[in-house]
Protein backbone atom coordinates (compact mmCIF):
# COMPACT_ATOMS: atom_id res chain seq x y z
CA UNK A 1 88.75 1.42 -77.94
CA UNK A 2 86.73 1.01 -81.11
CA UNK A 3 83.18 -0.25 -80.41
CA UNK A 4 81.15 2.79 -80.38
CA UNK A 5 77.90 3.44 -78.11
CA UNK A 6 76.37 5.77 -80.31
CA UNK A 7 72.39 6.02 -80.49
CA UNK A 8 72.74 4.49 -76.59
CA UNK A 9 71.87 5.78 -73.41
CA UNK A 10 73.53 4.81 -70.42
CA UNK A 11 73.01 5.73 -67.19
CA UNK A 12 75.41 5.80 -64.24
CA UNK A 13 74.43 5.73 -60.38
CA UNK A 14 77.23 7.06 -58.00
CA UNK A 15 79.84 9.69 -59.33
CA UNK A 16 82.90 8.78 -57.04
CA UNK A 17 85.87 7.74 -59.09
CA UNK A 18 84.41 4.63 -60.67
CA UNK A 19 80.92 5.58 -61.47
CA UNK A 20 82.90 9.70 -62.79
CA UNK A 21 84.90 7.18 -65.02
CA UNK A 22 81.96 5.18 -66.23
CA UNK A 23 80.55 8.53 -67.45
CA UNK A 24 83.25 9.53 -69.56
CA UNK A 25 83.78 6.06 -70.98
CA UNK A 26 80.60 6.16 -71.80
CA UNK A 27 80.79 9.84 -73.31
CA UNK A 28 83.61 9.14 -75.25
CA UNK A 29 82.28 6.19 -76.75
CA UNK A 30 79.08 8.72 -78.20
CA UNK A 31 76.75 7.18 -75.83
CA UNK A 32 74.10 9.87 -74.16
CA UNK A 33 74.60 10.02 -70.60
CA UNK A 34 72.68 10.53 -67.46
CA UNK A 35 74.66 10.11 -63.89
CA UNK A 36 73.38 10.81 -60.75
CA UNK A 37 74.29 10.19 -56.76
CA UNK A 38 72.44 11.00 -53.68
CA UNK A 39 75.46 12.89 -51.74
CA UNK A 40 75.96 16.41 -52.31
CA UNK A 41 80.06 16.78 -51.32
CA UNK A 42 81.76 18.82 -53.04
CA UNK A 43 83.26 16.30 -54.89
CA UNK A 44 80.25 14.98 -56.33
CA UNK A 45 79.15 18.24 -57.53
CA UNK A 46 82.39 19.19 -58.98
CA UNK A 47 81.98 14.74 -60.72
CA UNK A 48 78.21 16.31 -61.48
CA UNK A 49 79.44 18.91 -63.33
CA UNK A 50 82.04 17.78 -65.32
CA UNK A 51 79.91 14.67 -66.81
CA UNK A 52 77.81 18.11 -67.50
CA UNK A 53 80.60 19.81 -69.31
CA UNK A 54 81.25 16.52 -71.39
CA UNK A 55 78.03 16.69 -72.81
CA UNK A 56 75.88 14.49 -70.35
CA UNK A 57 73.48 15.18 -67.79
CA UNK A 58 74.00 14.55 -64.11
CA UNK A 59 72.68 15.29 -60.82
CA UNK A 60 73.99 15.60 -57.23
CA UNK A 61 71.52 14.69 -54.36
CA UNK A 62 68.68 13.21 -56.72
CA UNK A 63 68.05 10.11 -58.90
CA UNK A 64 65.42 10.73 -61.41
CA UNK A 65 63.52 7.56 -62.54
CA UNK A 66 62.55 8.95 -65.40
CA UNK A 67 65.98 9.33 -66.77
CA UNK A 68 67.11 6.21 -65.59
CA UNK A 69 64.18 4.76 -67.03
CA UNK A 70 64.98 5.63 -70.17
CA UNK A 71 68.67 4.57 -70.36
CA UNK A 72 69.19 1.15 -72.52
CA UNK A 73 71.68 -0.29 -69.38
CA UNK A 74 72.55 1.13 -66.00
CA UNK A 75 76.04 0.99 -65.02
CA UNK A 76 76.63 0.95 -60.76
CA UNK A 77 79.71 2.07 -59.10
CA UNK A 78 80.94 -0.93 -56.62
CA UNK A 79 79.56 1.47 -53.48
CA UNK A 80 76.00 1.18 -54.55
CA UNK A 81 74.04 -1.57 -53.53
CA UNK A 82 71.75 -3.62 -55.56
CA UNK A 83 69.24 -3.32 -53.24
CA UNK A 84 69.47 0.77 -53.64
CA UNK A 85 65.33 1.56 -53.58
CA UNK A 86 65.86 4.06 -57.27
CA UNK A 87 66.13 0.29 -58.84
CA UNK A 88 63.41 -1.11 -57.16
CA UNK A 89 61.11 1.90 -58.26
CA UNK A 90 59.16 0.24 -60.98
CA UNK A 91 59.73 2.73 -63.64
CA UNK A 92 63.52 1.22 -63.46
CA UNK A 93 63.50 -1.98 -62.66
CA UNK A 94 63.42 -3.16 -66.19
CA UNK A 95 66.52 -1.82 -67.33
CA UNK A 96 69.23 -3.89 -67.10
CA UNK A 97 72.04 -3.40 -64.64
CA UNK A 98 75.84 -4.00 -64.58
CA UNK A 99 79.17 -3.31 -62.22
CA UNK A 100 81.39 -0.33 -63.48
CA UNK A 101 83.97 -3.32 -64.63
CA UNK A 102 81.43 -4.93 -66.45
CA UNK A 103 80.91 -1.70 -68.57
CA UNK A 104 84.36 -0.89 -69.13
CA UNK A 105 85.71 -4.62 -69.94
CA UNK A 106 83.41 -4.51 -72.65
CA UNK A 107 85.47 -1.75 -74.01
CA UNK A 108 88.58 -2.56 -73.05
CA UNK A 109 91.64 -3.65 -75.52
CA UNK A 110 93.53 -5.77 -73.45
CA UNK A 111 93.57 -8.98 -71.83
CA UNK A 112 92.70 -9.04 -68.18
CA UNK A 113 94.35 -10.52 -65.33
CA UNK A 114 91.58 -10.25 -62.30
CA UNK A 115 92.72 -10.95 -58.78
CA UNK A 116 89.74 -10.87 -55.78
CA UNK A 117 89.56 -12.40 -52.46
CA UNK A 118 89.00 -10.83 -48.81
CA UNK A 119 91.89 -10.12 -48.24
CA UNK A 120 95.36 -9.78 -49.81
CA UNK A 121 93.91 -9.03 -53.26
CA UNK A 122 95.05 -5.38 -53.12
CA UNK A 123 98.66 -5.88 -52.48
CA UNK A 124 98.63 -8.67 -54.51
CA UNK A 125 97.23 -6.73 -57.39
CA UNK A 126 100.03 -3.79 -57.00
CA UNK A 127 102.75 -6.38 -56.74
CA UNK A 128 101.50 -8.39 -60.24
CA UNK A 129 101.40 -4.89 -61.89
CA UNK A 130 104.75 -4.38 -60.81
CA UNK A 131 106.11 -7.51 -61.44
CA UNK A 132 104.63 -7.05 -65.24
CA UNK A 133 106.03 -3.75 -65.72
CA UNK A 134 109.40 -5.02 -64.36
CA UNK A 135 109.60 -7.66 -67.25
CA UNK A 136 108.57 -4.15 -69.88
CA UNK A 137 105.04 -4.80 -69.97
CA UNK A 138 102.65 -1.96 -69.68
CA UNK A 139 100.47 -3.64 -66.96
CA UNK A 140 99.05 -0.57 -64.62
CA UNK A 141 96.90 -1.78 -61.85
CA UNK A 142 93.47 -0.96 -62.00
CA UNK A 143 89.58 -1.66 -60.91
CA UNK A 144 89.24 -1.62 -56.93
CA UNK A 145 92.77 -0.27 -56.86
CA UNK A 146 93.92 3.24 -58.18
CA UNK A 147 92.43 3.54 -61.64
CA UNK A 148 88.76 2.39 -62.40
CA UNK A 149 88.78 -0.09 -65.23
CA UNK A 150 86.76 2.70 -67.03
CA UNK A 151 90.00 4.32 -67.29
CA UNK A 152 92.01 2.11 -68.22
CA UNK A 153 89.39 1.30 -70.96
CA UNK A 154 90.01 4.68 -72.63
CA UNK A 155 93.71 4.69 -72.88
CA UNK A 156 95.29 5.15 -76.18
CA UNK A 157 97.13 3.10 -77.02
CA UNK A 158 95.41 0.09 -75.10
CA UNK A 159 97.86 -1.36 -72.09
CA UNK A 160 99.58 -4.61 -73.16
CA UNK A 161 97.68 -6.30 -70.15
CA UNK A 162 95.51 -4.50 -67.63
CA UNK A 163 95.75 -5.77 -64.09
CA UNK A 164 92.44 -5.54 -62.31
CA UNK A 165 91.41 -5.92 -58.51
CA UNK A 166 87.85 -7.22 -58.50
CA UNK A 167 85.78 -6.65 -54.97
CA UNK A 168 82.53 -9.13 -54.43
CA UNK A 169 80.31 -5.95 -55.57
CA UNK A 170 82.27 -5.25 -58.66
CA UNK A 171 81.64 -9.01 -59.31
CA UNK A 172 78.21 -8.75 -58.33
CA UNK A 173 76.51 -7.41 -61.53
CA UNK A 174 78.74 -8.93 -64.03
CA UNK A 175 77.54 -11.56 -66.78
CA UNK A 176 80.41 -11.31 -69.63
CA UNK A 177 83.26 -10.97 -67.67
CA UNK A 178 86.18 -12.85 -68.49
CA UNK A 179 89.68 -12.44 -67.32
CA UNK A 180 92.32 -14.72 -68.90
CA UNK A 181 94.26 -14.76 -65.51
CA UNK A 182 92.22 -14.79 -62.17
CA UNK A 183 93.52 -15.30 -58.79
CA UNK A 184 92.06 -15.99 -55.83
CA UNK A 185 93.79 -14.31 -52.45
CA UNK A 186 91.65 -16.40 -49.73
CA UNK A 187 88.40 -16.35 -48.78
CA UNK A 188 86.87 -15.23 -45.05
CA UNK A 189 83.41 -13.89 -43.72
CA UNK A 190 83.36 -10.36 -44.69
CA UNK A 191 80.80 -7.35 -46.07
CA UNK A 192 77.75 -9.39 -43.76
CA UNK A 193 76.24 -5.64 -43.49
CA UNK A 194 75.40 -5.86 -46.85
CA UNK A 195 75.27 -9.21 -47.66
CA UNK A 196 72.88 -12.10 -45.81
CA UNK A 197 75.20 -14.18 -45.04
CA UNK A 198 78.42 -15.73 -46.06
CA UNK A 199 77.11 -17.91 -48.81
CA UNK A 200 75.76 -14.85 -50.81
CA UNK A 201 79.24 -12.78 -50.10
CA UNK A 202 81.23 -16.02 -51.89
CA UNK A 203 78.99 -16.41 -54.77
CA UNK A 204 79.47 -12.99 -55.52
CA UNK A 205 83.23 -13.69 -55.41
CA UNK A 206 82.47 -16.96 -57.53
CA UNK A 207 81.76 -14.79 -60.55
CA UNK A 208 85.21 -14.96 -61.55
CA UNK A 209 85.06 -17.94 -62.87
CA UNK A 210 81.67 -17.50 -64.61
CA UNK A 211 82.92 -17.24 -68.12
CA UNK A 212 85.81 -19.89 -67.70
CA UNK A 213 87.11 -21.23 -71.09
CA UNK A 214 89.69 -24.07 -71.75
CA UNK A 215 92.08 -21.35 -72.12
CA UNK A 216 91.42 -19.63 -68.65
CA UNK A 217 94.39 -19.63 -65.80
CA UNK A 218 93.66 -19.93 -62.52
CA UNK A 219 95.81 -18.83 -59.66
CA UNK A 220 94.14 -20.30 -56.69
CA UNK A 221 94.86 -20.68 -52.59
CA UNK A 222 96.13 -24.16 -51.93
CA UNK A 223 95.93 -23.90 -48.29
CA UNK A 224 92.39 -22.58 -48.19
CA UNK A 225 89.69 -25.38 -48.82
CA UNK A 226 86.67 -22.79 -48.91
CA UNK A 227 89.19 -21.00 -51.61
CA UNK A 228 90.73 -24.09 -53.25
CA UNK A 229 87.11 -25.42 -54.48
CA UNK A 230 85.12 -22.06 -54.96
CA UNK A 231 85.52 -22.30 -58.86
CA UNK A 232 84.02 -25.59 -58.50
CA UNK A 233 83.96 -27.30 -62.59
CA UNK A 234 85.04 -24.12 -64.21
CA UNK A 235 87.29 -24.99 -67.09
CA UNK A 236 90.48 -24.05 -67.38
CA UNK A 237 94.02 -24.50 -65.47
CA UNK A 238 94.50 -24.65 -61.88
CA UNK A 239 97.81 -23.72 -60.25
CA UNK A 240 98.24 -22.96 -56.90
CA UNK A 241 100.12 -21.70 -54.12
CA UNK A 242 101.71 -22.58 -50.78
CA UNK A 243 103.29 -20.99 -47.77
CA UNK A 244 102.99 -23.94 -45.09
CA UNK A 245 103.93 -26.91 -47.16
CA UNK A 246 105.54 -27.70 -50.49
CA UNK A 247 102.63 -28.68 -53.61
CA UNK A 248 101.15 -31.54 -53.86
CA UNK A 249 102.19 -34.31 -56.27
CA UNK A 250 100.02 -33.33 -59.90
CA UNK A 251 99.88 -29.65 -58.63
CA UNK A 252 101.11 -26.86 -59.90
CA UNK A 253 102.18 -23.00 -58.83
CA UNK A 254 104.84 -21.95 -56.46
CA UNK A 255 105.60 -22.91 -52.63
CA UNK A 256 108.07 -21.77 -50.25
CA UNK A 257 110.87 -24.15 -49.63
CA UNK A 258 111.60 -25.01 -45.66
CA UNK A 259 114.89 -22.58 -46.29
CA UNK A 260 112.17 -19.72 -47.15
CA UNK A 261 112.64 -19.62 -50.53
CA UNK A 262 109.58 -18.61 -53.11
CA UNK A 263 109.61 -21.63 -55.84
CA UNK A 264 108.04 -21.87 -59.06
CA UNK A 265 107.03 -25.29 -60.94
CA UNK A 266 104.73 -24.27 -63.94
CA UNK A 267 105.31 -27.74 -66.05
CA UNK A 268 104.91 -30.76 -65.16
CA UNK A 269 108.73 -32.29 -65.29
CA UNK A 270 110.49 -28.83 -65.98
CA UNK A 271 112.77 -27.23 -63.21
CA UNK A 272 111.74 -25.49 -60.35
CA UNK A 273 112.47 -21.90 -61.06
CA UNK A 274 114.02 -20.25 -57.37
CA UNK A 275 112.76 -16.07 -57.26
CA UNK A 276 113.82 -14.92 -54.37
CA UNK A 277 114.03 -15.69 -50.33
CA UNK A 278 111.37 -14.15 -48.52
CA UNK A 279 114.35 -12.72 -46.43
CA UNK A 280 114.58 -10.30 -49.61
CA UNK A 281 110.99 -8.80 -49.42
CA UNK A 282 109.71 -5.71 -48.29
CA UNK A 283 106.82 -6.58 -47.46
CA UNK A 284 105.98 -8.54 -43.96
CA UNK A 285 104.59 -11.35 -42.74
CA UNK A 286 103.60 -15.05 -43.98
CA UNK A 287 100.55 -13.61 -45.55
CA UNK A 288 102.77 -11.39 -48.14
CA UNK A 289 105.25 -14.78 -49.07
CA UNK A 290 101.42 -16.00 -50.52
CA UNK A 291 100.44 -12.89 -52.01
CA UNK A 292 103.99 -12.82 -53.64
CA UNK A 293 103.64 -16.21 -54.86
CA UNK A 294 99.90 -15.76 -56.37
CA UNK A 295 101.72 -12.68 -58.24
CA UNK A 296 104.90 -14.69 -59.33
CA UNK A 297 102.69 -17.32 -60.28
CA UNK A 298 100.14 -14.79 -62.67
CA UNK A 299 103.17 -13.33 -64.14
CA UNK A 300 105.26 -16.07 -65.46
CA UNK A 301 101.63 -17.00 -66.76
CA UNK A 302 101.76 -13.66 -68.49
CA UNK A 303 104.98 -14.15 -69.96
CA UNK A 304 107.22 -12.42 -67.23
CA UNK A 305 110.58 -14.60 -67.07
CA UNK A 306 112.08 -16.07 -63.66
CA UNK A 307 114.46 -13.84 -63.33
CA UNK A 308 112.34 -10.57 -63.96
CA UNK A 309 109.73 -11.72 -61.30
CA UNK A 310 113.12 -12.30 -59.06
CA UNK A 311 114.17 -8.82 -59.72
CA UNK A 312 110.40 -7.31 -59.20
CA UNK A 313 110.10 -9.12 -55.80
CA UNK A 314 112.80 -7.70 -54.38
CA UNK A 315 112.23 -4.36 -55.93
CA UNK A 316 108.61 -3.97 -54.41
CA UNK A 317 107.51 -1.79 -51.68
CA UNK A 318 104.24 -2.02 -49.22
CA UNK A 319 101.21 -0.13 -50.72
CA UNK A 320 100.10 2.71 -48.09
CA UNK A 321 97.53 1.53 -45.82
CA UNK A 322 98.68 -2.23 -45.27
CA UNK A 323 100.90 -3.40 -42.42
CA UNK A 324 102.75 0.68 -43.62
CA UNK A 325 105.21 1.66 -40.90
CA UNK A 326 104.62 5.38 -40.85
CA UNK A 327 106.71 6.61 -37.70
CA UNK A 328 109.24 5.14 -35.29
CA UNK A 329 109.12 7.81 -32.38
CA UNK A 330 110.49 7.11 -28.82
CA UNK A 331 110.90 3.50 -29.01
CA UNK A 332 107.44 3.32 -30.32
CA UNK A 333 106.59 1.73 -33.91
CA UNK A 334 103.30 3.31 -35.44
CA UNK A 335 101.52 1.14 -38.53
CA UNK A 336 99.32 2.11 -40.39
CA UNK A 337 97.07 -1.30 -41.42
CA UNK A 338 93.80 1.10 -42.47
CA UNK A 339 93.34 -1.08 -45.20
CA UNK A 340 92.29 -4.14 -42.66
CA UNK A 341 88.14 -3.61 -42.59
CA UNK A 342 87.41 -7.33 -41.51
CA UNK A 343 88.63 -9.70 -38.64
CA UNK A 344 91.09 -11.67 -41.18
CA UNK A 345 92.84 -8.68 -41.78
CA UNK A 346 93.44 -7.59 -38.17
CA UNK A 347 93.90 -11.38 -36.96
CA UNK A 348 97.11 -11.15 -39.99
CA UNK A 349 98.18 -7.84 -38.91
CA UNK A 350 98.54 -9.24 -34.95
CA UNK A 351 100.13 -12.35 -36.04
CA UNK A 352 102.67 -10.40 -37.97
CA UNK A 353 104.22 -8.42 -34.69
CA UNK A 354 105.74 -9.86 -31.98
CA UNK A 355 106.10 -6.76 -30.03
CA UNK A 356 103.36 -5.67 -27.71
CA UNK A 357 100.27 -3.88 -29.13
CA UNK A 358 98.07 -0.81 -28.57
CA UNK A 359 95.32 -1.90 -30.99
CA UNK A 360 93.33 0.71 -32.43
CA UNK A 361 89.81 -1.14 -33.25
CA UNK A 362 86.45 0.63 -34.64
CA UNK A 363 84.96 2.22 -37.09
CA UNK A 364 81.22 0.87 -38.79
CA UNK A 365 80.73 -2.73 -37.58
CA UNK A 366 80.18 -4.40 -40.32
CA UNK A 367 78.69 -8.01 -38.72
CA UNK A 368 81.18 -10.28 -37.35
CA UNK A 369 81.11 -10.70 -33.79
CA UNK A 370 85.07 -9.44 -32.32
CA UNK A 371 85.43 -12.50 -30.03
CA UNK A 372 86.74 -14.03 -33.15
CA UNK A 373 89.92 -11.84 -32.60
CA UNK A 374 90.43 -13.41 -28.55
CA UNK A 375 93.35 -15.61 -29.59
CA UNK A 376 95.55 -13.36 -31.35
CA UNK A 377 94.73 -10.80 -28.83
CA UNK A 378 95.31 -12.76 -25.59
CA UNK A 379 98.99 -12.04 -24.55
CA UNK A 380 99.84 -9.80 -27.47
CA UNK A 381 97.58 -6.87 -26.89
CA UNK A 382 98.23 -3.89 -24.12
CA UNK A 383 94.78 -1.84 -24.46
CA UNK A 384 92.61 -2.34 -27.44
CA UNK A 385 91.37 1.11 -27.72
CA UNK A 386 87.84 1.33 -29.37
CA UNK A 387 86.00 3.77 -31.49
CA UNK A 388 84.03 4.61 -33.89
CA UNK A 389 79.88 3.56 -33.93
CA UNK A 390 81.50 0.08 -33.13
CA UNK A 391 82.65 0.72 -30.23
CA UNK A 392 80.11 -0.58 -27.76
CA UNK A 393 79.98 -4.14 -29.72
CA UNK A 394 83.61 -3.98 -29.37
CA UNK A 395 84.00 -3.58 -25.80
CA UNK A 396 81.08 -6.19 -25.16
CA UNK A 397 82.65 -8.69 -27.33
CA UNK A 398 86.08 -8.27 -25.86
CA UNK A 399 86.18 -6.02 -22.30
CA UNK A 400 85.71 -9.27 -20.28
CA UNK A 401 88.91 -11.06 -21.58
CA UNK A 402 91.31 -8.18 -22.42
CA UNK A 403 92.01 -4.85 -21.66
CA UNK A 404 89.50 -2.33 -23.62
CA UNK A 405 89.52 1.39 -23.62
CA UNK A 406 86.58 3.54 -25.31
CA UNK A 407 87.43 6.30 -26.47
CA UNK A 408 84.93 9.20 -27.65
CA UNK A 409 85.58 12.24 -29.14
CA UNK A 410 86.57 11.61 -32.92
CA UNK A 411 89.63 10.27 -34.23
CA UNK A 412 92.35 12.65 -33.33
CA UNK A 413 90.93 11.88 -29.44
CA UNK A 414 91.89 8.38 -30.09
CA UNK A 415 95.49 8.47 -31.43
CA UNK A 416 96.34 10.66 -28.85
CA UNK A 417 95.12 8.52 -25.97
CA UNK A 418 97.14 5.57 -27.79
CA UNK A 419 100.63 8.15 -27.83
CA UNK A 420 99.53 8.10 -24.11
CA UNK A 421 99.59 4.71 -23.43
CA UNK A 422 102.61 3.34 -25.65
CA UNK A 423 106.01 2.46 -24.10
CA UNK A 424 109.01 1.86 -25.82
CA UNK A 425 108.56 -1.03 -27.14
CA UNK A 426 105.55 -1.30 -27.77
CA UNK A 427 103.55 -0.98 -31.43
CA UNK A 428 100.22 0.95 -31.86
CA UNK A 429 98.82 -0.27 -34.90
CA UNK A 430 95.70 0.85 -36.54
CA UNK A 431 93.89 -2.17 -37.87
CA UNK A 432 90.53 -1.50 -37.75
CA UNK A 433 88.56 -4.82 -38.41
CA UNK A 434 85.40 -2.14 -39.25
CA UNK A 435 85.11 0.20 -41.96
CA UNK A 436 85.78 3.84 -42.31
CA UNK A 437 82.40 5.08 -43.04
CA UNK A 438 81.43 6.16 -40.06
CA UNK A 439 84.28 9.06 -39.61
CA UNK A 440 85.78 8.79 -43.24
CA UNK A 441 85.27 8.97 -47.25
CA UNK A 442 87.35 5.94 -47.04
CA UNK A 443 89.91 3.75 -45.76
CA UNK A 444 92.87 5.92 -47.09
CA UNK A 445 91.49 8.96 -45.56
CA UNK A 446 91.87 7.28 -42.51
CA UNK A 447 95.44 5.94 -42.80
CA UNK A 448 96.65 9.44 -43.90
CA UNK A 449 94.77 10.93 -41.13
CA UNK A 450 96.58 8.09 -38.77
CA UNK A 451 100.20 9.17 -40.48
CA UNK A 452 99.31 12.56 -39.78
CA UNK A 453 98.93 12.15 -36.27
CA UNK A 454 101.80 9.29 -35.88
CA UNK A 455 104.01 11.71 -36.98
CA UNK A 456 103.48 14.39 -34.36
CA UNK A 457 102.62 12.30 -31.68
């Protein structure tokens, strides 16, 4: 960390954990400092005042404009939107703006391995961290994921490689970003309550390859078209991977053999390298052999060996809040899939049971119509029970074609109608196509809240 901000002034808008670490980045690089977020928790007072103790100046419930007006840059935390009306106030619309992982990259000692897409980016991102750290690099897993980027940024020493989830708003206000590594999970309509349409949500998510060099590695989707061709001419190497058929002739990346096995070919003419057979994961489901493979893929870029990554795949658990098991009670298997907040996710988590479903749906719509979910609900689900401000979209959308159950009354109200209606059996899974806003801080409130209650149900 040695480029110093002194004689700057930065301000910060939001003080959850990124915008918190942003502030003390920014602090401890001798910048002056002036933070400030409309909510008035207790946890953004206690943020408030410890940018305050630090030396900076900070304020819970208020923006000024003249503060932020006078800062040199602004830095946003990924939950504020651009469109926020303090930047639109014409005292601060001149000063420039960037994401939290903008900020902190600038600062940052170590090469960057970036992974976004709508989903799968997250487990992917936790898996390549530990797949890095299994070969003896320090590689923690940062950005959208754990540890803001900001953090990471003032570790001493630096990380050998810091491994970054990247969401479409972290992308958003970036202009120097450059990861050496990026991968690409898939891409799927998501975020269309804050974004126009679908167009503006994947250019957001095109910013990854902004700053391509010659030297850039690309980790890219080979079954997703929308995916496969989002970089568009962005220099550097392509390799990709596959789940439903072997790579094409030219390509390369990893596959999965017809006897389930996850394959590397990273030269052209070398052996294939064998890892492991999905057989030997922990995680479940078709949609975790491609996340593995993306991973596998980044690290033996990174310089992890074959038989490291091997050892690291089967060595890997779930991350909380994704297709989790969290109690087996009665016959009845309870899953905590919080971390689904779009129909892709929930149309994965269906797909990867076979057992019949009490579906726990709702939450803050955020845009897509649920008829998409019909097929993989037809013949799978028992009662879609739905909640949340969502709810009466949801049981338009769905009550003419499949059994739907509103449920009022807050959370708790809801898992213990699905205890109710469960037989052995059966699965209730919490996969909430919707967002937590509504009834939660955030999506892993609400899966530990859903343990909490699958446990005593």
């Amino acid at each position: 960390m040695t480029r110093s901000l002194a004689g700057e002034t930065v301000g910060v808008l939001g003080l959850a954990r990124s915008g918190l670490a942003a502030a003390r980045l920014a602090l401890a690089k001798g910048a002056r400092v002036y933070a400030s977020d409309l909510g008035t928790s207790p946890a953004t007072e206690a943020a408030a005042e410890q940018v305050r103790a630090l030396g900076g100046d900070a304020d819970a419930g208020r923006h000024d404009a003249a503060k932020l007006a006078a800062c040199d840059r602004i830095v946003l935390s990924p939950g504020i939107p651009r469109t926020v009306p303090i930047l639109r106030d014409p005292a601060v619309a001149s000063v420039r703006v960037e994401s939290e992982v903008e900020f902190a990259f600038g600062l940052l000692d170590s090469p960057v391995i970036a992974i976004t897409g709508t989903n799968g980016k997250t487990t992917t991102t936790a898996l390549l961290s530990h797949l890095l750290m299994t070969a003896g690099q320090d590689a923690p897993a940062g950005g959208n994921i754990g540890i803001a980027l900001s953090e990471l940024a003032m570790r001493d020493p630096a990380p050998d490689v810091a491994v970054v989830e990247v969401s479409s708003f972290q992308l958003a206000d970036t202009h120097r970003f450059a990861p050496q590594i990026g991968i690409l999970t898939n891409l799927a309509p998501d975020h269309l309550d804050r974004y126009p349409g679908v167009a503006e949500y994947y250019a957001d998510k095109a910013r990854l390859f902004a700053n391509a060099t010659a030297d850039s590695r690309w980790v890219l989707n080979g079954e997703d078209e929308t995916a496969r061709g989002l970089p568009g001419g962005a220099d550097g190497w392509r390799f990709y991977f596959r789940v439903a058929s072997p790579l094409e002739p030219g390509e390369l990346g990893g596959y999965v053999t017809d006897d389930r096995w996850l394959v590397l070919r990273m030269d052209d003419g070398a052996e294939e390298e064998h890892l492991a057979s999905t057989d030997e994961l922990r995680i479940l489901g078709t949609h975790n052999a491609a996340n593995a493979l993306a991973a596998a893929i980044a690290a033996r870029l990174a310089g992890a060996d074959a038989a490291s990554i091997g050892r690291g795949l089967r060595s890997f658990e779930p991350p909380a809040h994704r297709l989790q098991p969290v109690a087996d009670r009665d016959g009845v298997l309870w899953i905590n899939d919080s971390k689904a907040t779009n129909l892709a996710s929930t149309q994965v988590a269906l797909r990867s049971t076979h057992r019949p479903v009490v579906l726990l749906l709702g939450g803050r719509h955020k845009g897509e119509p649920y008829t998409g979910l019909l097929d993989d609900l037809r013949g799978r689900v028992r009662t879609v029970l739905a909640y949340g401000e969502a709810a009466p979209i949801i049981q338009a959308d769905l009550s003419a074609e499949v059994p739907v159950e509103r449920v009022d009354g807050g959370f708790d109200a809801v898992v213990r109608r699905a205890a109710e209606i469960a037989r052995t059996g059966d699965v209730v899974l919490l996969s909430p196509a919707c967002s937590s806003y509504d009834m939660f801080r955030d999506y892993e409130e609400r899966g530990r809240r859903f343990a909490e209650l699958a446990g005593a149900a």
